[in-house]
N, C-alpha and C. Protein backbone atom coordinates (compact mmCIF):
# COMPACT_ATOMS: atom_id res chain seq x y z
N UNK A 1 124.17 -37.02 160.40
CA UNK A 1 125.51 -36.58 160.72
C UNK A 1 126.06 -35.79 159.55
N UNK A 2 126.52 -34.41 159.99
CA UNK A 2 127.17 -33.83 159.16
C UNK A 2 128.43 -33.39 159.34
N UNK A 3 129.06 -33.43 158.50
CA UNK A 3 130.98 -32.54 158.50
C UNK A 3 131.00 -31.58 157.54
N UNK A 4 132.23 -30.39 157.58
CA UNK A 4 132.42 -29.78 156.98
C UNK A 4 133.03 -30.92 155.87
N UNK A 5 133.35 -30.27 154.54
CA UNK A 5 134.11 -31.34 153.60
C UNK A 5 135.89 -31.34 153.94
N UNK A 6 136.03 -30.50 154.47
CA UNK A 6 137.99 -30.04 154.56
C UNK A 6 137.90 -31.45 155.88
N UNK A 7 138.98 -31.83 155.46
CA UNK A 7 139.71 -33.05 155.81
C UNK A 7 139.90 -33.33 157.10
N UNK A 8 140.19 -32.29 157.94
CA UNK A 8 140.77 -32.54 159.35
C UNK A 8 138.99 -32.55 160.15
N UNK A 9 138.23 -32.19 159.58
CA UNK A 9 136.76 -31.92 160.02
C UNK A 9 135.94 -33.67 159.80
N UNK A 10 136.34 -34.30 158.47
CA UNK A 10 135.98 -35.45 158.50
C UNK A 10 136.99 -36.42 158.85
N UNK A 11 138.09 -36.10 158.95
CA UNK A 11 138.66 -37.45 159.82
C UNK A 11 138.54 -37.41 161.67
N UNK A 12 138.28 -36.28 161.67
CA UNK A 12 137.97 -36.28 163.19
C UNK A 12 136.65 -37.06 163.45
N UNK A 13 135.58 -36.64 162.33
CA UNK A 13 134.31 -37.22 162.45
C UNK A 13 134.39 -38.99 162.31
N UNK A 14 135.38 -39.56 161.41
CA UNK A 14 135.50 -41.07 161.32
C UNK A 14 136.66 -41.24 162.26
N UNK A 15 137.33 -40.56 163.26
CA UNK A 15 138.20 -40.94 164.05
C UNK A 15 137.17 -41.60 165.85
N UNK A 16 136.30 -40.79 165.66
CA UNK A 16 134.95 -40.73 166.37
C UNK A 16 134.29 -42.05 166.18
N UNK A 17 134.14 -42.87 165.03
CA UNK A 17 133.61 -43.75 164.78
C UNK A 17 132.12 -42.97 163.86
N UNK A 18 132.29 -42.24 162.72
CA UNK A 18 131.30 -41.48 162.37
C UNK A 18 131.47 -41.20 160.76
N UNK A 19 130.45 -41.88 159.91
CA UNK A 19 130.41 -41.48 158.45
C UNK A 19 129.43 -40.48 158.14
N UNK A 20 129.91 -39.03 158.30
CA UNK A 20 129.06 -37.99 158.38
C UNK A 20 129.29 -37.23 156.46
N UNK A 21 127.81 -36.99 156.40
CA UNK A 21 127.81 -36.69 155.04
C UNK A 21 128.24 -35.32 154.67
N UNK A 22 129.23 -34.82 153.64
CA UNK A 22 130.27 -33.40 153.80
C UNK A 22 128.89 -32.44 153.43
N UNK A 23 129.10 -31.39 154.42
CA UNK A 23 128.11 -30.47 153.94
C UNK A 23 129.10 -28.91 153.09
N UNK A 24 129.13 -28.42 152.73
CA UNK A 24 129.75 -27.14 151.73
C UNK A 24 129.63 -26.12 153.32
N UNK A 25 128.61 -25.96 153.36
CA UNK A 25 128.04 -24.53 154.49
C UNK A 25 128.52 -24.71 155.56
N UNK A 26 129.28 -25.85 156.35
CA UNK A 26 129.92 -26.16 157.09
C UNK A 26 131.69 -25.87 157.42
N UNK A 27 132.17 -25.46 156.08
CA UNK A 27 133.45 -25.37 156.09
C UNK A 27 133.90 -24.26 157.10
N UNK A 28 134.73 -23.61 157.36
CA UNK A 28 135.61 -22.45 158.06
C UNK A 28 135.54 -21.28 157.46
N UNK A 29 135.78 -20.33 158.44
CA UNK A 29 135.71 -18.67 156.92
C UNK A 29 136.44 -18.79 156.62
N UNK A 30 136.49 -18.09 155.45
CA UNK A 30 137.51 -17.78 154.18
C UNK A 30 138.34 -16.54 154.58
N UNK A 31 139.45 -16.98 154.73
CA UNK A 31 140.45 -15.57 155.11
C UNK A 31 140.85 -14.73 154.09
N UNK A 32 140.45 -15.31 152.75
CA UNK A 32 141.42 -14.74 151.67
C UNK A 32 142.68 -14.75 151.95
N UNK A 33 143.30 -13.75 151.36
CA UNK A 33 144.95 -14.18 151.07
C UNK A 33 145.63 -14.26 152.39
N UNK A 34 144.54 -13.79 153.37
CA UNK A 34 145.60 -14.42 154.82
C UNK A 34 145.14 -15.69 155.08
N UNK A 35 144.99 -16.91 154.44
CA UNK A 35 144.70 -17.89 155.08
C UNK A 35 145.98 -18.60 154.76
N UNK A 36 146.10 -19.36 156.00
CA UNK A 36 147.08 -19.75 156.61
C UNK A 36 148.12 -19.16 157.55
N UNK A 37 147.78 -18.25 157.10
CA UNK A 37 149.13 -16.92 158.23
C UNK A 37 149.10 -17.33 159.62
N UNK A 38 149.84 -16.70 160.11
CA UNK A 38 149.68 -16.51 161.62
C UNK A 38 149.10 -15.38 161.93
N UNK A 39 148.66 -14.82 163.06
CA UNK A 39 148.30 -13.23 163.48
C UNK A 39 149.52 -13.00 162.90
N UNK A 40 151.13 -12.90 163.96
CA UNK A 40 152.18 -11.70 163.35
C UNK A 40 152.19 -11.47 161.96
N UNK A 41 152.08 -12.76 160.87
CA UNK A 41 152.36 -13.09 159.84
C UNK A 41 151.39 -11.67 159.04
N UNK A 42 150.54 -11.99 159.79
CA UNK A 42 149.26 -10.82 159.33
C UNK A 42 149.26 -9.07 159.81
N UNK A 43 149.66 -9.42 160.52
CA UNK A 43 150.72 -7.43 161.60
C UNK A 43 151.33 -7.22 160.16
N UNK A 44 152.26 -8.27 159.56
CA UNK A 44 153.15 -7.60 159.14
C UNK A 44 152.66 -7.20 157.84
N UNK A 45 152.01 -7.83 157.80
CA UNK A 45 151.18 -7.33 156.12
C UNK A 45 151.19 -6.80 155.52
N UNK A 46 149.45 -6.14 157.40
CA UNK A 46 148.71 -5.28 157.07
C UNK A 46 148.90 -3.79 157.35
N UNK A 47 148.63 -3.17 156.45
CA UNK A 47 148.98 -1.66 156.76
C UNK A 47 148.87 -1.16 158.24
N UNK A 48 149.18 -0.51 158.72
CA UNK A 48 148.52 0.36 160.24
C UNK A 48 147.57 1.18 159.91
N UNK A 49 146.32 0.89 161.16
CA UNK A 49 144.90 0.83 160.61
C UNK A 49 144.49 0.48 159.80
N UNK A 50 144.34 -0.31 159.53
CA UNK A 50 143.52 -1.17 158.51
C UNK A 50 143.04 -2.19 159.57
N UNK A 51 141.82 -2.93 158.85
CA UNK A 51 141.53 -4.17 159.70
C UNK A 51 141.53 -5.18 158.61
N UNK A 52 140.75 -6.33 159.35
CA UNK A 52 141.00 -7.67 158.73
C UNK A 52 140.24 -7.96 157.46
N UNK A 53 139.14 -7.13 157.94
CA UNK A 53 137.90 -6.67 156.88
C UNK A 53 138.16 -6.43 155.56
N UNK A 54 139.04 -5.89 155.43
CA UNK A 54 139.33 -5.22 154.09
C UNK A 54 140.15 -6.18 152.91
N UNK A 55 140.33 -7.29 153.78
CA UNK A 55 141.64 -8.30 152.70
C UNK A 55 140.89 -8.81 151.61
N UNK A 56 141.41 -8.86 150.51
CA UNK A 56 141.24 -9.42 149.47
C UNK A 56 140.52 -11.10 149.38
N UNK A 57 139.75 -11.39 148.67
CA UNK A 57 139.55 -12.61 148.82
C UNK A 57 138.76 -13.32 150.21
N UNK A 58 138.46 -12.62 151.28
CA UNK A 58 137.83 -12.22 152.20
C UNK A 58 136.22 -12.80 152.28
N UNK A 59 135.93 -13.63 153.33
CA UNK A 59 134.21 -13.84 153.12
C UNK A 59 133.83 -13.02 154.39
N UNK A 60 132.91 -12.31 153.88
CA UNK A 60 132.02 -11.41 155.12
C UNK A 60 131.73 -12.49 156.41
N UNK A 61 131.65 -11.44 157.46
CA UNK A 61 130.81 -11.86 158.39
C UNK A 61 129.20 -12.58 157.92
N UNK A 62 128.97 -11.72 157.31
CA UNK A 62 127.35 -11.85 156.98
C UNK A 62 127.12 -12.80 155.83
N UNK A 63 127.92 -13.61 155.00
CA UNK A 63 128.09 -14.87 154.49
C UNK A 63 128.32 -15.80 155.07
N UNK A 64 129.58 -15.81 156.29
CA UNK A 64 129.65 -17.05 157.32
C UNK A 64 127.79 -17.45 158.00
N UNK A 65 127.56 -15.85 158.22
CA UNK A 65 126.31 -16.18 159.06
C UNK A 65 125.36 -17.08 158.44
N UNK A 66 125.10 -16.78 157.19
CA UNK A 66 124.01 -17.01 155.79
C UNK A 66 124.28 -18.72 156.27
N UNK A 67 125.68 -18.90 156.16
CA UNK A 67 125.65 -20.41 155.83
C UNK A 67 125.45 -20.81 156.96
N UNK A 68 125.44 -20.50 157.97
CA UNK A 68 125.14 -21.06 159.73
C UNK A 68 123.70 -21.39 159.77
N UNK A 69 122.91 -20.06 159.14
CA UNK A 69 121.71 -20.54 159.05
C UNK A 69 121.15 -20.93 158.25
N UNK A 70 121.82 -21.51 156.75
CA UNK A 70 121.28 -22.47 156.24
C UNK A 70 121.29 -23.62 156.84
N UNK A 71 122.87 -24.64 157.81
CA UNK A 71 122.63 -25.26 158.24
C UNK A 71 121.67 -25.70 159.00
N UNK A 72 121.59 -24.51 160.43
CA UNK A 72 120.33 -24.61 161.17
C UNK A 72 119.09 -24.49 160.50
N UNK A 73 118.81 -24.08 159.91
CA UNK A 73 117.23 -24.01 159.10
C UNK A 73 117.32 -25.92 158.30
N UNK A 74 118.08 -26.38 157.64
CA UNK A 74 117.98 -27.90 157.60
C UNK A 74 117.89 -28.63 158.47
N UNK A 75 118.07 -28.53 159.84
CA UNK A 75 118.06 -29.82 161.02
C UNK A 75 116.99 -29.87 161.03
N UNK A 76 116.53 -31.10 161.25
CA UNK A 76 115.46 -31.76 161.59
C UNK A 76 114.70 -31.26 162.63
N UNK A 77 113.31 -31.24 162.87
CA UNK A 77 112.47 -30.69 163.94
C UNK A 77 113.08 -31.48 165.33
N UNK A 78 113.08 -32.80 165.37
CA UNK A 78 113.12 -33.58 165.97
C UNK A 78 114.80 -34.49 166.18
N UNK A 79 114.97 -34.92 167.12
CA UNK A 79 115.83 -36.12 167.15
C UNK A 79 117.67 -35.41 167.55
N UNK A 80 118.51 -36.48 167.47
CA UNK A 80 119.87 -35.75 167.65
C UNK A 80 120.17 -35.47 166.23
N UNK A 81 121.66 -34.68 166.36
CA UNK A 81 122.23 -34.08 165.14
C UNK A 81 123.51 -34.15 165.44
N UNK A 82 124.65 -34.54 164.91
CA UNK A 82 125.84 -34.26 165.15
C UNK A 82 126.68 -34.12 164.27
N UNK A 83 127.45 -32.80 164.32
CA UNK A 83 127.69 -31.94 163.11
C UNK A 83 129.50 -31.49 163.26
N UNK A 84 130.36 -31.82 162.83
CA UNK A 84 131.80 -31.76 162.87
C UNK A 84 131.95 -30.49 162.06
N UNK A 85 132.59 -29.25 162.19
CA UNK A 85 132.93 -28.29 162.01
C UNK A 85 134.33 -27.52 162.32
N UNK A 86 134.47 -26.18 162.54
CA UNK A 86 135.18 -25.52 162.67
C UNK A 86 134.92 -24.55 163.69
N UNK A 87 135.89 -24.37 164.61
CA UNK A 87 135.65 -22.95 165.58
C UNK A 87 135.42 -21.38 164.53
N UNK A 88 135.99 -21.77 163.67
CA UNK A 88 135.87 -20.23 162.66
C UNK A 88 134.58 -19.92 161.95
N UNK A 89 133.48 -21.28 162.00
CA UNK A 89 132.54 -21.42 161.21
C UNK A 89 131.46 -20.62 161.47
N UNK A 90 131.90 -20.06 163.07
CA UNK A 90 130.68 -19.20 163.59
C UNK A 90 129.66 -20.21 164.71
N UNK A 91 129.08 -19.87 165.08
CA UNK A 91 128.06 -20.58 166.00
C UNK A 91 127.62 -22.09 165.75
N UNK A 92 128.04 -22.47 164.67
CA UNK A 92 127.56 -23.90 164.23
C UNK A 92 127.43 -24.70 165.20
């Protein structure tokens, strides 16, 4: 059993009845300096044309991915897996 380490990811996992060990590669993307915003919060920001891509502090697409498939490349050949995460985490 794995969880992301951020809090609402492992108390859901022990709300479950589940002592899942925190994995790092599991956490949520990194919004950089928009994390926490709302979308409008983020309209109002961001310049016109610009995208989300460009924010400061920002983790790529292609780093979320990296860590998706580090997770998957660790599961076991065999057996169940149950893994507490994030919708933002990507395919996990």
């Amino acid at each position: 059993m794995w969880s992301s380490p951020l809090r609402r990811a492992l108390e859901t996992a022990q709300l479950a009845g589940f002592d899942p060990r925190p994995l790092a590669e599991l956490e949520e993307w990194d919004y950089g300096e928009y994390e926490g915003l709302t979308s409008e919060q983020i309209d109002e920001r961001r310049p016109a044309g610009t995208s989300g891509a460009t924010v400061s502090g920002r983790e790529d697409a292609a780093r979320v991915g990296a860590r998706a498939d580090a997770v998957i490349s660790a599961l076991p050949p065999e057996g169940d897996v149950l893994v507490f995460s994030h919708g933002t985490c990507c395919a996990c």
